[in-house]
Structures are given as structure tokens and as C-alpha cells.
Protein backbone atom coordinates (compact mmCIF):
# COMPACT_ATOMS: atom_id res chain seq x y z
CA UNK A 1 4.70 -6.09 3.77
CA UNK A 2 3.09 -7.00 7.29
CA UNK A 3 -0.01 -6.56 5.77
CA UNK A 4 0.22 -8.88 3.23
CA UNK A 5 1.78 -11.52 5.94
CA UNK A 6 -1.17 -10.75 8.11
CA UNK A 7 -3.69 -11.80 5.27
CA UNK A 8 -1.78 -15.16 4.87
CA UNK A 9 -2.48 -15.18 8.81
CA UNK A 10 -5.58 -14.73 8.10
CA UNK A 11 -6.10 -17.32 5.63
CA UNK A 12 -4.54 -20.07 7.52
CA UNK A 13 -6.56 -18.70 11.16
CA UNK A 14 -3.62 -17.53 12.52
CA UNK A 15 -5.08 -14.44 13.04
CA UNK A 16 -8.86 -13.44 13.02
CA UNK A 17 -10.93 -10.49 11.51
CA UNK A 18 -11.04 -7.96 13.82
CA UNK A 19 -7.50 -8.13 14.93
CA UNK A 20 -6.69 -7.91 10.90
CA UNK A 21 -8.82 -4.52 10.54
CA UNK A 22 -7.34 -2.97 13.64
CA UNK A 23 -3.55 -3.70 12.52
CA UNK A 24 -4.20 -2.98 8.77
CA UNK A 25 -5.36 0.65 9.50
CA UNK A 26 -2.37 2.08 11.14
CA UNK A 27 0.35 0.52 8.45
CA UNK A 28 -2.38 1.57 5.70
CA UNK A 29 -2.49 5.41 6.65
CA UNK A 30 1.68 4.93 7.43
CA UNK A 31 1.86 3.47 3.52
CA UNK A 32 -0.22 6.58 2.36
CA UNK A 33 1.64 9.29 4.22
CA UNK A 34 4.87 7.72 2.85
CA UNK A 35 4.42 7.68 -0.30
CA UNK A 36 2.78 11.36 -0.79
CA UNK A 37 6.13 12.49 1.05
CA UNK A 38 7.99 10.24 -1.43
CA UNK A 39 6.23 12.15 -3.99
CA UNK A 40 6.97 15.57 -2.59
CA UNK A 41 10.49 14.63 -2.08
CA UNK A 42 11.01 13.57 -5.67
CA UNK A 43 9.00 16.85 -7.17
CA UNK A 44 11.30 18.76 -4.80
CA UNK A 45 14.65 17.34 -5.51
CA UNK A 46 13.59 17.62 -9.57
CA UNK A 47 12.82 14.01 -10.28
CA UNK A 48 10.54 14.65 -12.80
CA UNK A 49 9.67 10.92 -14.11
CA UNK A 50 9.97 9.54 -10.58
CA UNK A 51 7.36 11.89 -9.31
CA UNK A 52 5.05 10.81 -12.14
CA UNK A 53 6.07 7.24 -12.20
CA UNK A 54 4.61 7.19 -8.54
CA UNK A 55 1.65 9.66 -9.34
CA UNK A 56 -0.78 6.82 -9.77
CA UNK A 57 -0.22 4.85 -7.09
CA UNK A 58 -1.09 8.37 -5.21
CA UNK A 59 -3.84 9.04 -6.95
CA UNK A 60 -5.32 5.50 -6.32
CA UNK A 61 -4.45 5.96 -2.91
CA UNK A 62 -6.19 9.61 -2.13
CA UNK A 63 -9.46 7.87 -3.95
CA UNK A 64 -9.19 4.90 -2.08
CA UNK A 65 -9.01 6.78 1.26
CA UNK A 66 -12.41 9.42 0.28
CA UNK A 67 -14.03 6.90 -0.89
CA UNK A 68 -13.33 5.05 2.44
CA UNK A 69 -12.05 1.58 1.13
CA UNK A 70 -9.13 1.84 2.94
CA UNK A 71 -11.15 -0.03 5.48
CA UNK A 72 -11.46 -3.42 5.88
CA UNK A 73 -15.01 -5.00 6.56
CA UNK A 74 -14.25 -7.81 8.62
CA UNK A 75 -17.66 -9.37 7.75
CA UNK A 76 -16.63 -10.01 3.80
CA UNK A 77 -12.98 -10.17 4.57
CA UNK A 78 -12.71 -13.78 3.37
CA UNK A 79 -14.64 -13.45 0.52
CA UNK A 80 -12.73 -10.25 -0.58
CA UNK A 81 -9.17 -12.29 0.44
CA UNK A 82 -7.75 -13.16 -2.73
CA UNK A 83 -8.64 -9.76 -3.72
CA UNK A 84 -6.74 -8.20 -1.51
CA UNK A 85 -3.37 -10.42 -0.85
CA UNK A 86 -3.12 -9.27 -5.10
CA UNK A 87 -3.76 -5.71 -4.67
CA UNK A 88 -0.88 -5.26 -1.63
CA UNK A 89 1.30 -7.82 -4.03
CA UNK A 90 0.94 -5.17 -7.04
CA UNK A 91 1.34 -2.13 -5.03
CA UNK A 92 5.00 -3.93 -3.08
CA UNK A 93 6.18 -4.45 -6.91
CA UNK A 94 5.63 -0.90 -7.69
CA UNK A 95 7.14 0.35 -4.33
CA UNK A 96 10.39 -1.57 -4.46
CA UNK A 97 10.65 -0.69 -8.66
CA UNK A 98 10.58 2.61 -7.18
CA UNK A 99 12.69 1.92 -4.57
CA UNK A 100 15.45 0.19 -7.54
CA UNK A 101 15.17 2.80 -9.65
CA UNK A 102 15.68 5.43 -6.96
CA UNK A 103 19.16 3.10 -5.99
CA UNK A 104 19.97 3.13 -9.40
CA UNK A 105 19.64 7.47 -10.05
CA UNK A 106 21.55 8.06 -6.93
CA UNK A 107 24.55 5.87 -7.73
């Protein structure tokens, strides 16, 4: 969520490049560890369709992060904006699905 509030920063020069990249990287690699412990947690506990439910969002994540894309280039960041305020749109919808249907198994 903060990073898609810092790209709408961004767009309106709020907030420049290079203070973007710096803040995205830590709540990136925090989004990526969560969600692999999600997974683990889910495979653990016997959650069978949760754990693959979330399985592609993982495995877009682990590729993202080899093939370094995780990181932002600050020198294309505006051209790449749009691009990126859709992909951290799509991947909040799947987290808080996840999050509903979790609510909705426990009770």
C-alpha cells in the first residue's frame, strides 16, 4: 500500500525519483518475505488451495527478484509509471482476496 501512495507522490512531484527507489526497496523485500512465510504457513497448517491460490504471486515474485526487476530505475521511472501503479494495484487485490478468504476459513 505505501508503495502505491508513493507512486501517486510521485506523479503529482510530491516526492522525487531517488527518494521513491530508496523507500520502495525495503517494503518490496518486506512484501516478498511475507508472502513466502504466508505460503509456508498455509502448506504447514494444511491449506492446500490457499497455498496454491498464492503460489503464483510467489513464483512471480522469486523471478522478479533473480531477474533483478525488483528495482526501480529512477531514470525511466515516469515512463514505466502507469505500469507500475497497475502492477502493485493487481498484486493488493490478490493479497486482500487472500486475506478474505483466509477471514472467511477461520470463522
Amino acid at each position: 500500500m505505501e508503495q502505491l501512495v508513493s507512486f501517486y507522490d510521485l506523479e503529482f512531484d510530491h516526492l522525487n525519483p531517488y527518494d521513491l527507489a530508496s523507500r520502495s526497496i525495503k517494503f518490496v523485500l518486506a512484501e516478498y518475505f511475507g508472502l513466502g512465510l504466508i505460503c509456508v504457513i498455509y502448506l504447514l497448517a494444511g491449506h492446500w488451495f490457499m497455498c496454491l491460490l498464492s503460489l503464483p504471486h510467489l513464483f512471480y515474485n522469486v523471478k522478479t527478484y533473480l531477474q533483478r526487476r525488483h528495482l526501480i530505475d529512477i531514470t525511466e521511472i515516469y515512463n514505466q509509471l502507469e505500469k507500475h501503479k497497475q502492477l502493485r494495484m493487481y498484486k493488493l487485490g490478490h493479497l486482500l482476496s487472500l486475506t478474505l478468504m483466509t477471514l472467511f476459513w477461520v470463522l
